[in-house]
N, C-alpha and C. Protein backbone atom coordinates (compact mmCIF):
# COMPACT_ATOMS: atom_id res chain seq x y z
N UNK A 1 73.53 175.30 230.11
CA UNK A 1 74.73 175.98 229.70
C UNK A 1 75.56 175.03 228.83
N UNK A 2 75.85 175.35 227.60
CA UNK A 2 76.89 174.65 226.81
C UNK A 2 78.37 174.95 226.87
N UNK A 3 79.43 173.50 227.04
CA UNK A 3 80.49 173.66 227.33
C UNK A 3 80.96 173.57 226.02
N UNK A 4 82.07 174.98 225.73
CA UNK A 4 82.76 175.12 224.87
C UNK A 4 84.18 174.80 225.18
N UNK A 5 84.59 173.93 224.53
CA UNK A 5 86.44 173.27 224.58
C UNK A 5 87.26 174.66 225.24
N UNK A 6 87.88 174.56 225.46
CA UNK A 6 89.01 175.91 225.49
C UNK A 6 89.92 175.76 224.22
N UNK A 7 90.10 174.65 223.39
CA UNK A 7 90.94 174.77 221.99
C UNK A 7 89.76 175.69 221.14
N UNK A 8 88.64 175.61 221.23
CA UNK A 8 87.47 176.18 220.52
C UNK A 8 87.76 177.82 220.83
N UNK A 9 87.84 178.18 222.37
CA UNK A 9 87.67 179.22 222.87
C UNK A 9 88.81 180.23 222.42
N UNK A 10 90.04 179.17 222.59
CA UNK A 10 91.31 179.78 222.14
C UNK A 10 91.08 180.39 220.50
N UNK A 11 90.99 179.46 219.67
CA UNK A 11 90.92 179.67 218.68
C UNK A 11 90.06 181.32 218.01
N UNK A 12 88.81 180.76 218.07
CA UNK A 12 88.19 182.12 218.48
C UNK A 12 88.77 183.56 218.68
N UNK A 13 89.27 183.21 220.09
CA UNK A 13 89.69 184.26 220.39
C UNK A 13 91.12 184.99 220.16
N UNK A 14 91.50 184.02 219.38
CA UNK A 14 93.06 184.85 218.24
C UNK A 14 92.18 185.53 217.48
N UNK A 15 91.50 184.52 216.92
CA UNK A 15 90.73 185.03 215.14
C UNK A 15 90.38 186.66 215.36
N UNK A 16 89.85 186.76 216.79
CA UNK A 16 89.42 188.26 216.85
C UNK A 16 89.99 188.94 217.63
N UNK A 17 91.21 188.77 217.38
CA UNK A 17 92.34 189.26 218.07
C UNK A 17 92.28 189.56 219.74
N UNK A 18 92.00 188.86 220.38
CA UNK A 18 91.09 189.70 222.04
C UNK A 18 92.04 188.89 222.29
N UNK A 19 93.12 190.09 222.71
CA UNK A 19 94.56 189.88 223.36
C UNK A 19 94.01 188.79 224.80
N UNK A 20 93.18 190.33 225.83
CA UNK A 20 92.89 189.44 227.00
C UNK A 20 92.40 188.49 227.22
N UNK A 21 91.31 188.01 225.93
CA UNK A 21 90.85 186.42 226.38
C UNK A 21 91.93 185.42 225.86
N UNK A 22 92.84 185.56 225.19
CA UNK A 22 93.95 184.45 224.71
C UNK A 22 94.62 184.53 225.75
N UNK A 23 95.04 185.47 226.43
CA UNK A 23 95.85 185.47 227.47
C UNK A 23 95.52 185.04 228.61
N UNK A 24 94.34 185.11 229.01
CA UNK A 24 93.51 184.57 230.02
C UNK A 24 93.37 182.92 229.72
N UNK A 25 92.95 182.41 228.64
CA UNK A 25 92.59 181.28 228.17
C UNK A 25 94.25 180.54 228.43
N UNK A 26 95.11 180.98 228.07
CA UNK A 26 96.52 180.26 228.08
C UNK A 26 96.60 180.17 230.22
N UNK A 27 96.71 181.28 230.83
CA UNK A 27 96.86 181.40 231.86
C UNK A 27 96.43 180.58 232.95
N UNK A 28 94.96 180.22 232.70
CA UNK A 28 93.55 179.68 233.31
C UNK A 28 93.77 177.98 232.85
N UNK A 29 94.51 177.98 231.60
CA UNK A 29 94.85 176.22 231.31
C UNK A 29 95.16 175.59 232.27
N UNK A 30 95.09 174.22 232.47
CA UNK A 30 96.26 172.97 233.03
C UNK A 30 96.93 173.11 232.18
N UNK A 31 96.70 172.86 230.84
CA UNK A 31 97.54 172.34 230.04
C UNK A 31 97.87 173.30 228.74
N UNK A 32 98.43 174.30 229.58
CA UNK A 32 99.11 175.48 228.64
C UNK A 32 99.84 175.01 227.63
N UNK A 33 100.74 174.52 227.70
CA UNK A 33 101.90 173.97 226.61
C UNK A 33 100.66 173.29 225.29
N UNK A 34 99.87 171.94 225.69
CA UNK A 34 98.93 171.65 224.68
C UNK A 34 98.33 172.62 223.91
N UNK A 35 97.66 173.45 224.68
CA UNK A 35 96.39 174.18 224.17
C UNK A 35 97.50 174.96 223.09
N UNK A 36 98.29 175.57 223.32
CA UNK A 36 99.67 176.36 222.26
C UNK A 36 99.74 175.59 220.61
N UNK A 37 100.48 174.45 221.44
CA UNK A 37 100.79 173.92 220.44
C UNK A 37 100.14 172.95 219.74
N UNK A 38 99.12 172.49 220.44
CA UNK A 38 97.77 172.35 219.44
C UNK A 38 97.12 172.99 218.51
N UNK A 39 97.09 174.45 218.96
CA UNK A 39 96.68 175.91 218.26
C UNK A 39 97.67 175.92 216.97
N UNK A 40 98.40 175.82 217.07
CA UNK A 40 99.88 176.18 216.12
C UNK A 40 99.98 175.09 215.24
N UNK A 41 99.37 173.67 216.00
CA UNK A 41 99.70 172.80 214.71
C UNK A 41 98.58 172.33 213.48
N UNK A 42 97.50 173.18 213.98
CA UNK A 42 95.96 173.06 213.16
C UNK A 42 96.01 174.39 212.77
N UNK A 43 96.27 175.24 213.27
CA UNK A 43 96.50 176.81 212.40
C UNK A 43 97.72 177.96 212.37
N UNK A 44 98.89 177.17 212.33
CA UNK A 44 99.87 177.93 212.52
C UNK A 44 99.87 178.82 213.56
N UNK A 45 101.10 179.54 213.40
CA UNK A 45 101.56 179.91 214.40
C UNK A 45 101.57 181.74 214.48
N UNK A 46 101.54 182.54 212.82
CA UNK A 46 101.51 183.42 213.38
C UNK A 46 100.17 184.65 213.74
N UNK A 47 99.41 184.57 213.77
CA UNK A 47 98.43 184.97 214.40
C UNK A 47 98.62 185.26 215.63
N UNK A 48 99.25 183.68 216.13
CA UNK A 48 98.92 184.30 217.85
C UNK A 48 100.28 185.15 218.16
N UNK A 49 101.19 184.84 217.12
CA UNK A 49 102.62 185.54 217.52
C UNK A 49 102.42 186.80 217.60
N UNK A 50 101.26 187.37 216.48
CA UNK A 50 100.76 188.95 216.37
C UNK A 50 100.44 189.67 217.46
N UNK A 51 99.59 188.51 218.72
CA UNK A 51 99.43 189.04 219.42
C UNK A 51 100.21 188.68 220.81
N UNK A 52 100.88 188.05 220.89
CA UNK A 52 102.06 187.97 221.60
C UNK A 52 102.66 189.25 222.21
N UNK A 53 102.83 190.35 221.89
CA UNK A 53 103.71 191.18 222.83
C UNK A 53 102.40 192.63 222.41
N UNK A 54 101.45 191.64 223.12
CA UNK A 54 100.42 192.59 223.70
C UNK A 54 100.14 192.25 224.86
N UNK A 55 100.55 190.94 225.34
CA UNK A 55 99.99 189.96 226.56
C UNK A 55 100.66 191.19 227.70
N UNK A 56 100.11 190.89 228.92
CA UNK A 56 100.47 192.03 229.72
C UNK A 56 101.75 191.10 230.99
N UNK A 57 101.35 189.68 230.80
CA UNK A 57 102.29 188.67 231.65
C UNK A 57 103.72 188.63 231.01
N UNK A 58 104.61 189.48 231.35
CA UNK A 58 105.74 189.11 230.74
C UNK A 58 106.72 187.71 230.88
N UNK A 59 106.34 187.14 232.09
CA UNK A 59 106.50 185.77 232.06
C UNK A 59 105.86 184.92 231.00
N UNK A 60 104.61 184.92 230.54
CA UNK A 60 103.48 184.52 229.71
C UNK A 60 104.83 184.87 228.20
N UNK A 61 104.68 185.58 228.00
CA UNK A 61 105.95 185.94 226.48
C UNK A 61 106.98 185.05 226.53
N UNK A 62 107.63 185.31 227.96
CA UNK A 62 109.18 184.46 227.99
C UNK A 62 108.57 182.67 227.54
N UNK A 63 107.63 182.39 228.33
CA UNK A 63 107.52 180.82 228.12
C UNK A 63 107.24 180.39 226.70
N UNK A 64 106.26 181.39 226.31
CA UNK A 64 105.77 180.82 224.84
C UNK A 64 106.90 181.04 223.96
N UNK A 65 107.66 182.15 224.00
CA UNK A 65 108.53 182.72 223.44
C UNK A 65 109.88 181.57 223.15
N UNK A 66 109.82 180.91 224.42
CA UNK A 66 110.61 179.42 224.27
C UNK A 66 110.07 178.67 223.53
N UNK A 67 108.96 178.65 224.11
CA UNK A 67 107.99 177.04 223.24
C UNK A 67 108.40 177.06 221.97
N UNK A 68 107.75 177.94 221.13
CA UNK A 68 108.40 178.62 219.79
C UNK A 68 109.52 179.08 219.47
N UNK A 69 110.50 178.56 219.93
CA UNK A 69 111.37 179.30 219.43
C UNK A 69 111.66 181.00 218.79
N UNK A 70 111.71 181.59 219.84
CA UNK A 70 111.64 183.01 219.24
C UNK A 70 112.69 184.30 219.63
């Protein structure tokens, strides 16, 4: 079985918009805050903002929603 990064996984899974695996992938982190703003600083930011208020965790919105300023 090959281990794929979760920055890999994340990424990915904006590109094809799959609300639930970004949301899952952020959720399932240690290191939520990194994996974000790692994402954001190698490929900007709005992509995932697109899919941002599809996430079904409304806590999940409020935090990132800080992170970013929004």
């Amino acid at each position: 079985m090959t281990f794929i990064p979760a920055s890999t996984q994340f990424l990915q899974a904006v590109k094809t918009n799959n609300v639930s695996r970004v949301e899952e992938l952020i959720l399932d982190s240690d290191t939520k805050r990194e994996l974000i703003v790692n994402h954001i600083n190698e490929h900007g930011k709005e992509s995932l903002l697109n899919l941002i208020p599809q996430f079904r965790s409304k806590g999940l919105i409020l935090s990132i929603g800080s992170l970013l300023d929004i």
